[in-house]
PDB file of N, CA and C in Angstrom:
ATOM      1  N   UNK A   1      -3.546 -12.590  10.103  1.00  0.00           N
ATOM      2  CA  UNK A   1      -3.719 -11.168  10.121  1.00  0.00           C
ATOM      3  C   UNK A   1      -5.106 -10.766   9.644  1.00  0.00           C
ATOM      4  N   UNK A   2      -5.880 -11.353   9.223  1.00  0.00           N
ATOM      5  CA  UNK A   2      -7.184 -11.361   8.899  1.00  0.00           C
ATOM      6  C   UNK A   2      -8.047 -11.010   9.860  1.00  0.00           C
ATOM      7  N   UNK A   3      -8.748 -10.102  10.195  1.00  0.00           N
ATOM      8  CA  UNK A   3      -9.510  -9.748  11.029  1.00  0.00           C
ATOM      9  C   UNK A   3     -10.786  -9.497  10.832  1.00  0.00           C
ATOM     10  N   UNK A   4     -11.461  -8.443   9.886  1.00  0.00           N
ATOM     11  CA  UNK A   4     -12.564  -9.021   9.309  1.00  0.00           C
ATOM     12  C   UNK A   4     -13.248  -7.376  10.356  1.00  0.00           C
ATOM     13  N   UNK A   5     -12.777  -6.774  11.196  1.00  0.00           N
ATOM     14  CA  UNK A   5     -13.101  -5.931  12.363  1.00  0.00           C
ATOM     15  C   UNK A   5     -13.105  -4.747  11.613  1.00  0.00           C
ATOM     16  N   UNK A   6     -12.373  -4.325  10.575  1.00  0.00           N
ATOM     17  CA  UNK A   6     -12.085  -2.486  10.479  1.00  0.00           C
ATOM     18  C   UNK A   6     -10.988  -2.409  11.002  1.00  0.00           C
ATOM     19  N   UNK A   7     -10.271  -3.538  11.351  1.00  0.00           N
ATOM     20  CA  UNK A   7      -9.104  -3.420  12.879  1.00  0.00           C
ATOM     21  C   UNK A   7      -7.642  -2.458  11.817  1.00  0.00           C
ATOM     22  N   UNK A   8      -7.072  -1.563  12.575  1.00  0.00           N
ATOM     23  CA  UNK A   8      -5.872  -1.081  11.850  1.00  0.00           C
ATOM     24  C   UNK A   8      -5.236  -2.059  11.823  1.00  0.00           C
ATOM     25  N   UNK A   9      -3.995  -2.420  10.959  1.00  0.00           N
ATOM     26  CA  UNK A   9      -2.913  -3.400  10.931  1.00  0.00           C
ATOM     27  C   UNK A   9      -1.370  -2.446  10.898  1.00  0.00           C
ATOM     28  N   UNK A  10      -1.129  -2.487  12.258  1.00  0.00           N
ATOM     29  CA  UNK A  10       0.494  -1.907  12.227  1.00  0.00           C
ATOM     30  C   UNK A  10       1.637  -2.398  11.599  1.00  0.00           C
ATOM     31  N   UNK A  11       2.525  -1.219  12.243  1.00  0.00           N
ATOM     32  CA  UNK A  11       3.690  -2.439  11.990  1.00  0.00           C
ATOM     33  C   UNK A  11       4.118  -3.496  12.282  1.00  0.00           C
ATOM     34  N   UNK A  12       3.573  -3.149  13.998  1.00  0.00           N
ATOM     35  CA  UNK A  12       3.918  -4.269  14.746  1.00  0.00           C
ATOM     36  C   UNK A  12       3.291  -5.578  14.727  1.00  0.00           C
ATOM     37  N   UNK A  13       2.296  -5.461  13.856  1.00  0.00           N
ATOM     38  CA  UNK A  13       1.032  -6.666  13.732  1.00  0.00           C
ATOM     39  C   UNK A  13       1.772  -7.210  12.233  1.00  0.00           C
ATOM     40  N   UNK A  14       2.404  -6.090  11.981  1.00  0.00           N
ATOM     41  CA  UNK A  14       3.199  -6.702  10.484  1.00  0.00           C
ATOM     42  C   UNK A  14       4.116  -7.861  10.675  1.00  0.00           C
ATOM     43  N   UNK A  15       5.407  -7.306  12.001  1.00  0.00           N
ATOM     44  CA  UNK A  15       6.335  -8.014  12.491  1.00  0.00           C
ATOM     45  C   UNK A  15       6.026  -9.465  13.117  1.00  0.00           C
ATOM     46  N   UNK A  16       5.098  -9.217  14.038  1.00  0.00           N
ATOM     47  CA  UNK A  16       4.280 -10.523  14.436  1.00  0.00           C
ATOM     48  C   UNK A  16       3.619 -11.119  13.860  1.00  0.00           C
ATOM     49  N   UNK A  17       3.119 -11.026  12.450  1.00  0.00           N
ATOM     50  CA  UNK A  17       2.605 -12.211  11.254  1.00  0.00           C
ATOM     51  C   UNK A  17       4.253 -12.688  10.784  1.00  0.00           C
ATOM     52  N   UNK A  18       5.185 -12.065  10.592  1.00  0.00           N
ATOM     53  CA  UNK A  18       6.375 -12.588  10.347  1.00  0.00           C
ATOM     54  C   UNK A  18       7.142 -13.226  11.005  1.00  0.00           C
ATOM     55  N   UNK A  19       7.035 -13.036  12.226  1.00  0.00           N
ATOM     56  CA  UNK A  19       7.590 -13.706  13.284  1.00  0.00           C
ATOM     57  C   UNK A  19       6.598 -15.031  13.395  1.00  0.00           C
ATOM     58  N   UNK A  20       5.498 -14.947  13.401  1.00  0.00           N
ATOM     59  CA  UNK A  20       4.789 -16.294  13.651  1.00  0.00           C
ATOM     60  C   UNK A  20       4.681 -17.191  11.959  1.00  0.00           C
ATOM     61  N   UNK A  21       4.779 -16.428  11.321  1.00  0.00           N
ATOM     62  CA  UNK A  21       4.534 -17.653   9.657  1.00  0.00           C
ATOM     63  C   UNK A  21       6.005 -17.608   9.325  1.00  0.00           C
ATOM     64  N   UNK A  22       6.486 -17.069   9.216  1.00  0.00           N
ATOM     65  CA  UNK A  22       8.201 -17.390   9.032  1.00  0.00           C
ATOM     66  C   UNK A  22       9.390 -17.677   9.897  1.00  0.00           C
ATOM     67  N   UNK A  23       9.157 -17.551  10.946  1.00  0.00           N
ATOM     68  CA  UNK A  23      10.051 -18.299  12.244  1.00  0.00           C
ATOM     69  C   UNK A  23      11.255 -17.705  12.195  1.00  0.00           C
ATOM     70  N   UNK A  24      11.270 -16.240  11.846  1.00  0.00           N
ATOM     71  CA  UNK A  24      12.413 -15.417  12.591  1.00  0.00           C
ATOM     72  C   UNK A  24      11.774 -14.897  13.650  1.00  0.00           C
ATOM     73  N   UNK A  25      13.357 -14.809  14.723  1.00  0.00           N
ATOM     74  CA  UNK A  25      13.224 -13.819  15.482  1.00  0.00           C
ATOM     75  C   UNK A  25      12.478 -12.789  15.481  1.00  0.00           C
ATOM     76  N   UNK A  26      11.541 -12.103  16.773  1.00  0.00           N
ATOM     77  CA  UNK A  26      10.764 -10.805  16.973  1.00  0.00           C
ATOM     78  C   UNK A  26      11.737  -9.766  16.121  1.00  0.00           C
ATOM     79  N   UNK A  27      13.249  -9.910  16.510  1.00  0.00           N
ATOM     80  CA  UNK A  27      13.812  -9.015  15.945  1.00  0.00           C
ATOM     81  C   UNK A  27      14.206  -9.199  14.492  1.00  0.00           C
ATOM     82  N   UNK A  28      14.890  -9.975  14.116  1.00  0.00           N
ATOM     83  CA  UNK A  28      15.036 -10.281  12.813  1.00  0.00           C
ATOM     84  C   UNK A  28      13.708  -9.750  11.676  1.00  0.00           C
ATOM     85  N   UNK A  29      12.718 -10.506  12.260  1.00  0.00           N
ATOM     86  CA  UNK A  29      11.683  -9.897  11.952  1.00  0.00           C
ATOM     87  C   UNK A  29      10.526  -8.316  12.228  1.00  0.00           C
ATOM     88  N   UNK A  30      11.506  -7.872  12.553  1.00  0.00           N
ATOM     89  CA  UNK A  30      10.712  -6.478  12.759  1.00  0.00           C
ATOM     90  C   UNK A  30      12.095  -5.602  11.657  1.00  0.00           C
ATOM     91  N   UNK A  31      12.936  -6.021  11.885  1.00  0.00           N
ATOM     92  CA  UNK A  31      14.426  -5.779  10.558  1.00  0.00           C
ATOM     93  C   UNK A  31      13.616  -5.966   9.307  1.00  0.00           C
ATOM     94  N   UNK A  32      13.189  -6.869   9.090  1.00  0.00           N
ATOM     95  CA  UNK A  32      13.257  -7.159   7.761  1.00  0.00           C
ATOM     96  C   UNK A  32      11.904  -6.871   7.166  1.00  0.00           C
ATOM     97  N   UNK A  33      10.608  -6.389   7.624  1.00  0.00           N
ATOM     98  CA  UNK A  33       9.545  -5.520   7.777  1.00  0.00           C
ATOM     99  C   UNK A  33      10.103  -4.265   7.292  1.00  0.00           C
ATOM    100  N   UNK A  34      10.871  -3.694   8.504  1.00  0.00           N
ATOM    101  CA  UNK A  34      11.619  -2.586   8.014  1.00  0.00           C
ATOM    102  C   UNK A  34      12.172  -2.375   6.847  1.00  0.00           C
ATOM    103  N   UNK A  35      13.075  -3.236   6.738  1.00  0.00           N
ATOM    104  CA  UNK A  35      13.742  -2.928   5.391  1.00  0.00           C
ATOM    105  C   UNK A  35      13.196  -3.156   4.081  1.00  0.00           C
ATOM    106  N   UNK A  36      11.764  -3.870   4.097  1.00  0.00           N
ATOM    107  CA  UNK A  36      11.059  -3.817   3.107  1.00  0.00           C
ATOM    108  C   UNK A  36      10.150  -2.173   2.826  1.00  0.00           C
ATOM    109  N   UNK A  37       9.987  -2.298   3.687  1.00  0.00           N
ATOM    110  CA  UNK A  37       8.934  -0.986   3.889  1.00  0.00           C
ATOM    111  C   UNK A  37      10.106   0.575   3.466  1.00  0.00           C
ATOM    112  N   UNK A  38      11.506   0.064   4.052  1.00  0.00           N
ATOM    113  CA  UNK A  38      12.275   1.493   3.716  1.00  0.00           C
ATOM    114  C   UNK A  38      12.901   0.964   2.011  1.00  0.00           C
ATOM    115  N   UNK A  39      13.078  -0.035   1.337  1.00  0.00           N
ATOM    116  CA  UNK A  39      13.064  -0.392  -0.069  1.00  0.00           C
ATOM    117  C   UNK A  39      12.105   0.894  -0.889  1.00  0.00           C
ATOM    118  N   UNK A  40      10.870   0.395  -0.536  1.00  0.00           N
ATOM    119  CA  UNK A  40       9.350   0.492  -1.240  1.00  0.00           C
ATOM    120  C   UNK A  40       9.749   2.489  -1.160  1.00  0.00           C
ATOM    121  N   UNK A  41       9.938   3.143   0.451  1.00  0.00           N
ATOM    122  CA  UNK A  41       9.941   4.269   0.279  1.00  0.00           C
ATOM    123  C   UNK A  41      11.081   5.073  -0.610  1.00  0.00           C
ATOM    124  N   UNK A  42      12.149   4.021  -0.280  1.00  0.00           N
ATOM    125  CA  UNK A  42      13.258   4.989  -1.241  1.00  0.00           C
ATOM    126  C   UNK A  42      12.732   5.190  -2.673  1.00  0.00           C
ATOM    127  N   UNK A  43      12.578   3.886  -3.309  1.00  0.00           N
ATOM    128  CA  UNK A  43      11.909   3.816  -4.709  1.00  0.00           C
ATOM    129  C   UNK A  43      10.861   4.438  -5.003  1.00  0.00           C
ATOM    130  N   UNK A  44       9.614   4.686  -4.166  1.00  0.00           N
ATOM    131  CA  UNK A  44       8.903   5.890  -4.368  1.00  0.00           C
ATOM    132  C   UNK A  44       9.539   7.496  -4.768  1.00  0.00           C
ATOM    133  N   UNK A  45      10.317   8.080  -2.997  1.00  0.00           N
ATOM    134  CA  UNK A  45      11.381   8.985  -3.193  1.00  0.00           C
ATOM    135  C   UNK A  45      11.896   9.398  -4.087  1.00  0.00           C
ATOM    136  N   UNK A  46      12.496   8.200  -4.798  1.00  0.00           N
ATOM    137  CA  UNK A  46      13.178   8.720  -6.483  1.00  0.00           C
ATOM    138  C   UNK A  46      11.814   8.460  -7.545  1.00  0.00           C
ATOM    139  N   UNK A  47      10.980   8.634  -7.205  1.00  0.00           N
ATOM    140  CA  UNK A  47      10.104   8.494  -8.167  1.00  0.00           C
ATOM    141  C   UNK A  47       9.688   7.223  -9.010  1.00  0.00           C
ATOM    142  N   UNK A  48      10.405   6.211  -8.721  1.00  0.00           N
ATOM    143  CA  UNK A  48       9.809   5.034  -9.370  1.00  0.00           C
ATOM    144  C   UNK A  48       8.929   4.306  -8.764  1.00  0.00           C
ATOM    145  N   UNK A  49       8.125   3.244  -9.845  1.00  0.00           N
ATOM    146  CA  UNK A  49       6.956   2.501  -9.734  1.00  0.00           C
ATOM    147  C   UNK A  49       6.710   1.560  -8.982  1.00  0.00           C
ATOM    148  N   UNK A  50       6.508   0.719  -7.501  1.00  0.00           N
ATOM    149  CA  UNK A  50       6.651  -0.322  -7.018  1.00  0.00           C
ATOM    150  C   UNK A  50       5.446  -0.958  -7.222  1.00  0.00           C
ATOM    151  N   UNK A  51       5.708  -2.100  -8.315  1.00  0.00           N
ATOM    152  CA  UNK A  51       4.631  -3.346  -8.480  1.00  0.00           C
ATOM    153  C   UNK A  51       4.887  -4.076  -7.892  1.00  0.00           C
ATOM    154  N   UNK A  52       3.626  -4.972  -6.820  1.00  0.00           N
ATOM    155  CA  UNK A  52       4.011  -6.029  -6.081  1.00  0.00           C
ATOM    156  C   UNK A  52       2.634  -7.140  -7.031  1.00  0.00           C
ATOM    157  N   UNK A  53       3.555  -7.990  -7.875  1.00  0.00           N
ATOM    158  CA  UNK A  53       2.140  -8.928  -8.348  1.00  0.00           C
ATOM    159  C   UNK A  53       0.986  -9.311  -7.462  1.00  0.00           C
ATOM    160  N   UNK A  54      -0.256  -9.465  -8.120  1.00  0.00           N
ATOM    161  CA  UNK A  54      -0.890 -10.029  -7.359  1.00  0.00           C
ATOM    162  C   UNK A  54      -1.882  -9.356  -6.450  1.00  0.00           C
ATOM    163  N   UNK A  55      -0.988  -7.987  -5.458  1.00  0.00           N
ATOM    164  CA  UNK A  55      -0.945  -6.888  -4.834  1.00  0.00           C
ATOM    165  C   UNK A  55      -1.647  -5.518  -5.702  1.00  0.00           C
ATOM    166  N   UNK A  56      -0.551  -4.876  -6.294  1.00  0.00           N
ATOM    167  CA  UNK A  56      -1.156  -3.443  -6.836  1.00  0.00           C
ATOM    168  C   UNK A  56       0.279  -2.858  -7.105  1.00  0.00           C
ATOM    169  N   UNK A  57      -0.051  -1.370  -7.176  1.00  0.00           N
ATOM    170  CA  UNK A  57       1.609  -0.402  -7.397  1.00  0.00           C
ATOM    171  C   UNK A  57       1.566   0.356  -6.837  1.00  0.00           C
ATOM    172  N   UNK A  58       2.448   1.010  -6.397  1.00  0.00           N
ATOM    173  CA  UNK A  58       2.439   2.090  -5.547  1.00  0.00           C
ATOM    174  C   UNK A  58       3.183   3.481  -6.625  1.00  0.00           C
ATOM    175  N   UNK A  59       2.445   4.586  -6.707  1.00  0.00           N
ATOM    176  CA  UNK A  59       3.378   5.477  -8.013  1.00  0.00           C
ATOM    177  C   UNK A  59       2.997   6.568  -7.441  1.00  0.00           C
ATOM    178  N   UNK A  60       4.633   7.473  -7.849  1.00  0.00           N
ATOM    179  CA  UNK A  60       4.529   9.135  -7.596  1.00  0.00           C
ATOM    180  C   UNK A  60       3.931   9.582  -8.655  1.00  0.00           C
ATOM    181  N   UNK A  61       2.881  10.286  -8.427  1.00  0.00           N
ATOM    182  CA  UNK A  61       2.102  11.529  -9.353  1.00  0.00           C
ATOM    183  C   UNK A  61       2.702  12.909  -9.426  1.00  0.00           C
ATOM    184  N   UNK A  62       3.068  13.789 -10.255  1.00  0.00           N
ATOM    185  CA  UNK A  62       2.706  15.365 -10.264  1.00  0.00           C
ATOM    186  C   UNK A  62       1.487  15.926 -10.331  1.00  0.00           C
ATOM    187  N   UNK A  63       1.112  16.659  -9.501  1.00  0.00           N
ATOM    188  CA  UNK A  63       0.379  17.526  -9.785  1.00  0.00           C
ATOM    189  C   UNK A  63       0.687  19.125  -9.818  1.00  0.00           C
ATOM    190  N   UNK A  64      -0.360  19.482 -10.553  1.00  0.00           N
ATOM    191  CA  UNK A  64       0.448  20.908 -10.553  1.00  0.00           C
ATOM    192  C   UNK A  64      -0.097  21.758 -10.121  1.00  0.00           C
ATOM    193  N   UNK A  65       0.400  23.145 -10.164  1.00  0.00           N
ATOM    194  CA  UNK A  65      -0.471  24.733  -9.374  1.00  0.00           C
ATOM    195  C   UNK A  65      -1.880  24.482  -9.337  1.00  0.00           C
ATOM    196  N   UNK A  66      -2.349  24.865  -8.882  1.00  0.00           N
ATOM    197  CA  UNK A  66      -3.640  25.026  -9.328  1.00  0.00           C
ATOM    198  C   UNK A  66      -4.628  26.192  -8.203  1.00  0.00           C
ATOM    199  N   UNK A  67      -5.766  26.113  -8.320  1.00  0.00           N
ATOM    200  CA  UNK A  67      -6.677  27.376  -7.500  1.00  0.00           C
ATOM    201  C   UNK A  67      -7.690  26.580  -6.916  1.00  0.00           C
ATOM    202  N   UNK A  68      -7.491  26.477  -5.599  1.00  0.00           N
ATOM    203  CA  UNK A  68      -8.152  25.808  -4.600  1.00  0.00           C
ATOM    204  C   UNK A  68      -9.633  27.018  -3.888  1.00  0.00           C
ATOM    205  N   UNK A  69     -10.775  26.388  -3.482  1.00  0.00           N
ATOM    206  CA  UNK A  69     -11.122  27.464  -2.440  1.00  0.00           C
ATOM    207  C   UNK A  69     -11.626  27.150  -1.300  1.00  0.00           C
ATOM    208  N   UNK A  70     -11.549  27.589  -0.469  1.00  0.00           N
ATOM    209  CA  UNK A  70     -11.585  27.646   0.914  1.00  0.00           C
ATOM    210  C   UNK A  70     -13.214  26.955   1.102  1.00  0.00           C
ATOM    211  N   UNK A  71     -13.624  25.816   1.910  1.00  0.00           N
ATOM    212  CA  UNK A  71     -15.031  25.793   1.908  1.00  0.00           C
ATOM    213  C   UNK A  71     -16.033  26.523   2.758  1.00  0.00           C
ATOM    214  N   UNK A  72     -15.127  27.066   3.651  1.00  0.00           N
ATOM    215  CA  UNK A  72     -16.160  27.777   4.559  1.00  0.00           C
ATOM    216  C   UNK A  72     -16.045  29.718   4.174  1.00  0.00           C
ATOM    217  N   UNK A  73     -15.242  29.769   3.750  1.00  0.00           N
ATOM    218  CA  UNK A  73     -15.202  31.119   3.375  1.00  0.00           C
ATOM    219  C   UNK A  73     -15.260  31.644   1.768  1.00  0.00           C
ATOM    220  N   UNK A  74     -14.922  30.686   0.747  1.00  0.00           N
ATOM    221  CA  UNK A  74     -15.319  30.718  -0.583  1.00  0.00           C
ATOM    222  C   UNK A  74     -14.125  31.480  -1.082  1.00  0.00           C
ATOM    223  N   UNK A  75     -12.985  31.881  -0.437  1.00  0.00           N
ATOM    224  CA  UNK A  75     -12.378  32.510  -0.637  1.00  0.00           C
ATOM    225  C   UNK A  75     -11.222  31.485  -1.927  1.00  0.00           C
ATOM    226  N   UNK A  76     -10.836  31.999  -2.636  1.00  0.00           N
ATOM    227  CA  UNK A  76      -9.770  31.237  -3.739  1.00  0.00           C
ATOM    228  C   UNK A  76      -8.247  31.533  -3.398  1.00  0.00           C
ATOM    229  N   UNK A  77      -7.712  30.278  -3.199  1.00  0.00           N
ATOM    230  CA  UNK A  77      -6.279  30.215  -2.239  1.00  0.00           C
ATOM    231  C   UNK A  77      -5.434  29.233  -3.614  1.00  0.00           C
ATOM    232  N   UNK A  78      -4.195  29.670  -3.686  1.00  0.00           N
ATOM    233  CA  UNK A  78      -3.164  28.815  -4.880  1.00  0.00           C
ATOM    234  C   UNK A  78      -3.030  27.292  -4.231  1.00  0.00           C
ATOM    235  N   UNK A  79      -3.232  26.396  -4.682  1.00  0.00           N
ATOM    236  CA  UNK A  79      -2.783  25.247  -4.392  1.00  0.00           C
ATOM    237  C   UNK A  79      -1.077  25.303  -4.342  1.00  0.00           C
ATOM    238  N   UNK A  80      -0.375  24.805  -4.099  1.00  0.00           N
ATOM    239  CA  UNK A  80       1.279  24.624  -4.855  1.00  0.00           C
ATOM    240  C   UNK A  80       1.253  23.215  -5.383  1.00  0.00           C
ATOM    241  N   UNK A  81       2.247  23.240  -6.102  1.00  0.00           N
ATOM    242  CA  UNK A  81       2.441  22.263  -7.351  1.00  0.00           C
ATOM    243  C   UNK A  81       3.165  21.063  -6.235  1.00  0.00           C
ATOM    244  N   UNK A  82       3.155  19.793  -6.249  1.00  0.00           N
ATOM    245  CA  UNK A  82       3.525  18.699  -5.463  1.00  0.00           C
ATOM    246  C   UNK A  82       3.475  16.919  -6.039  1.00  0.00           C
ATOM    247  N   UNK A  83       4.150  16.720  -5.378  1.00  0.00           N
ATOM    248  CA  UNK A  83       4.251  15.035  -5.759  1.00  0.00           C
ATOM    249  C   UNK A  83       3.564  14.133  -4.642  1.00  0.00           C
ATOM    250  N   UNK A  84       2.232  13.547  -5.238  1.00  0.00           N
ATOM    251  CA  UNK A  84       1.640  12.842  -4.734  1.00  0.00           C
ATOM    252  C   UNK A  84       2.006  10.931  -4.674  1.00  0.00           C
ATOM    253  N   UNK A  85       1.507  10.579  -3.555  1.00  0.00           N
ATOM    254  CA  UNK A  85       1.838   8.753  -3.568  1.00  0.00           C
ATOM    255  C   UNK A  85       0.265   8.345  -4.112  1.00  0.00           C
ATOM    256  N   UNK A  86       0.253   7.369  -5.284  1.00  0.00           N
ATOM    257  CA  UNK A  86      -1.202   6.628  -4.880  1.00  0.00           C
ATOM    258  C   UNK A  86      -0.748   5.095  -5.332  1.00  0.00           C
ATOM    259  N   UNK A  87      -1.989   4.236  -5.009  1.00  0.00           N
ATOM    260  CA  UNK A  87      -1.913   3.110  -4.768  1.00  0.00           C
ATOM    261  C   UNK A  87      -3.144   2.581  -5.481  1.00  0.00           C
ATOM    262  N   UNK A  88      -3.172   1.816  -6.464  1.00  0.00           N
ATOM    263  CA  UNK A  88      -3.513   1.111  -7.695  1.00  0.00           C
ATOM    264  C   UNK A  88      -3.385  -0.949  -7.691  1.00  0.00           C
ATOM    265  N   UNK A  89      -4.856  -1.003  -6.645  1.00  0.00           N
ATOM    266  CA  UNK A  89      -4.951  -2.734  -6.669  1.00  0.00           C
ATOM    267  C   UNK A  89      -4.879  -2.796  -7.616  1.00  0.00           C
ATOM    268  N   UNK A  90      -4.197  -4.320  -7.638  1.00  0.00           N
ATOM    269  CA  UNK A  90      -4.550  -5.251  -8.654  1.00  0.00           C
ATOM    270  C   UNK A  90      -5.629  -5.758  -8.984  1.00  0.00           C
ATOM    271  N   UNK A  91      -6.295  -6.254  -9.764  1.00  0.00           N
ATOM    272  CA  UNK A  91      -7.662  -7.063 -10.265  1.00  0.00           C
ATOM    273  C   UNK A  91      -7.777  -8.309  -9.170  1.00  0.00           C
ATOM    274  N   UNK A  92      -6.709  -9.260  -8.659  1.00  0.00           N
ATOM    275  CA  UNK A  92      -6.669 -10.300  -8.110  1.00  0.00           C
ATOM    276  C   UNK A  92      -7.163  -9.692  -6.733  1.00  0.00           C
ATOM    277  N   UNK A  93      -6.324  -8.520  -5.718  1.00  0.00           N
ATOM    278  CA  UNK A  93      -6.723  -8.096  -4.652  1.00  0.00           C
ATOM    279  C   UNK A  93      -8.062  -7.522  -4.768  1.00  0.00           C
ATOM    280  N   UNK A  94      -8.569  -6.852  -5.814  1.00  0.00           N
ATOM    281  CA  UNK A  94      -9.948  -6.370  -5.848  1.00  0.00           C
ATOM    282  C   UNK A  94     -11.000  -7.789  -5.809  1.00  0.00           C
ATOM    283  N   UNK A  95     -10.419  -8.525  -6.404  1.00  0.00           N
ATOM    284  CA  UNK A  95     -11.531  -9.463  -6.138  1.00  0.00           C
ATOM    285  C   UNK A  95     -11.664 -10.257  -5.171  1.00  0.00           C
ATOM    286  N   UNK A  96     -10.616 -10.353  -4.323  1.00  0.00           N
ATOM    287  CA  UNK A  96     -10.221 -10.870  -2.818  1.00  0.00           C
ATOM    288  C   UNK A  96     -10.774  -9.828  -1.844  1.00  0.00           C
ATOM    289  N   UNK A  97     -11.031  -8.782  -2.255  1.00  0.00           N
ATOM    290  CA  UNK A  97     -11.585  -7.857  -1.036  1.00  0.00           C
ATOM    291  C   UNK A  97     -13.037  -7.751  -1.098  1.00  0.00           C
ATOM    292  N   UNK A  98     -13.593  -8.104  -2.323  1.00  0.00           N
ATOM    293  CA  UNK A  98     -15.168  -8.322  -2.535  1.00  0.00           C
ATOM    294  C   UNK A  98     -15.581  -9.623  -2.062  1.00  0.00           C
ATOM    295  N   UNK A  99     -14.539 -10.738  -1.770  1.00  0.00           N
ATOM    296  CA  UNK A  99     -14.849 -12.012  -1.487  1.00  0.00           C
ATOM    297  C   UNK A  99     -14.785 -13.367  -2.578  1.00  0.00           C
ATOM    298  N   UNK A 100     -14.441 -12.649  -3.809  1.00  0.00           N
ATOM    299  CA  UNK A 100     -14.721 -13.205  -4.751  1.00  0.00           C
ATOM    300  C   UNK A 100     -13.455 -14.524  -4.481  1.00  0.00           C
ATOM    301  N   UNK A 101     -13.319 -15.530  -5.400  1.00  0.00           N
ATOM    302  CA  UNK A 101     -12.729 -16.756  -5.513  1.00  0.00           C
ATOM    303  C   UNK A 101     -11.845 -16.672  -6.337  1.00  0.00           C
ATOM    304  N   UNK A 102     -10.248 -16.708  -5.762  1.00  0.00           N
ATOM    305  CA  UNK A 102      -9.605 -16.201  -6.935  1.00  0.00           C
ATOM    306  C   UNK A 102      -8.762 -17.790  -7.777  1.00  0.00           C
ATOM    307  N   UNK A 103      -8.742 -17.270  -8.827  1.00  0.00           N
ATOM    308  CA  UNK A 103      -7.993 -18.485  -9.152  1.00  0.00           C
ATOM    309  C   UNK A 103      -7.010 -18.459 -10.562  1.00  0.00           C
ATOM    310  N   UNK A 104      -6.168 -19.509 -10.456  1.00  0.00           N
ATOM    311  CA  UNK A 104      -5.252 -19.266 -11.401  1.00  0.00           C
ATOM    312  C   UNK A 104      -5.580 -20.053 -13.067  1.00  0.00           C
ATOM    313  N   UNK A 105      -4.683 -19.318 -13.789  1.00  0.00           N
ATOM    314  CA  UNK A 105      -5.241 -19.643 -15.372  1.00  0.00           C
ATOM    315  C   UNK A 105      -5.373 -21.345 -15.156  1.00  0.00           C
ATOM    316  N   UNK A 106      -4.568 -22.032 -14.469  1.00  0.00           N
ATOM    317  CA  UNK A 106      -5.492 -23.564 -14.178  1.00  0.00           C
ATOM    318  C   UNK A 106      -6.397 -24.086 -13.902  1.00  0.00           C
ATOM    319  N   UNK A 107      -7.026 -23.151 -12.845  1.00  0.00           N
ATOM    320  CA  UNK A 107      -7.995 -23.694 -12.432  1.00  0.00           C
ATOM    321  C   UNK A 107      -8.194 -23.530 -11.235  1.00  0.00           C
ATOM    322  N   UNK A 108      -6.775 -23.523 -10.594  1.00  0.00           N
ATOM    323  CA  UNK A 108      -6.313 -23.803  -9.209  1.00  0.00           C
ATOM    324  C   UNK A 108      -6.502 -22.525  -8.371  1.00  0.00           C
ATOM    325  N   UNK A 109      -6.862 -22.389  -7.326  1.00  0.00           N
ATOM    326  CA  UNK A 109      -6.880 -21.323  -6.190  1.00  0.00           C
ATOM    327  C   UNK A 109      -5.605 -21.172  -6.216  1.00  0.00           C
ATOM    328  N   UNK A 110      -6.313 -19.358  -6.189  1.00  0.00           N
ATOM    329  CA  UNK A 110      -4.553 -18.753  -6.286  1.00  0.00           C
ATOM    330  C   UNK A 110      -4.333 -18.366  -4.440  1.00  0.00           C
ATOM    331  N   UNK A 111      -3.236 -17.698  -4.520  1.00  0.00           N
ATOM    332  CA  UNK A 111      -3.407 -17.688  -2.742  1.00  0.00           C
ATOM    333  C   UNK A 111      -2.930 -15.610  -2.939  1.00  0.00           C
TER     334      UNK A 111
END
């Protein structure tokens, strides 16, 4: 799945790394994509934290009211108060996306 392009990565590019490194079925494997991906959203939904080691977390924020303004007209408009998603790498993926060499408290390349 490495592309190296800017290339988007779907779902379907999700299903087909699973289907080709784990040797389920197209379908089995587009199931079980799914059902990871609808896990991760419910647990967001109710507001809890999804840590994936290694990876990062995924966490609901509040934010609240606030006074926004318009950029082309300067005009001041209410924000409304809402629950935001953000997403918080890990140290290991940050240093895998700079290129860096990751490795474990052994010594050993981590994967």
């Amino acid at each position: 799945m490495t592309t190296g392009t800017g290339k988007t990565v779907t779902r379907v590019d999700l299903c087909e790394a699973v289907y080709q490194k784990v040797g389920l079925s197209r379908t089995e494997s587009s199931a079980f994509v799914e059902l990871v991906l609808k896990e991760i959203t419910d647990c967001l939904e109710k507001g809890e934290t999804v840590k994936l080691s290694s990876f990062g977390s995924f966490m609901v924020r509040k934010k609240g009211q606030r006074i926004g303004r318009n950029p082309k007209t300067g005009t001041e408009v209410p924000i409304s108060p809402r629950r935001v998603m953000v997403f918080k790498p890990s140290a290991i993926l940050k240093q895998r996306i700079n290129g860096q060499v990751v490795t474990n408290g052994d010594g050993s390349k981590a994967d």
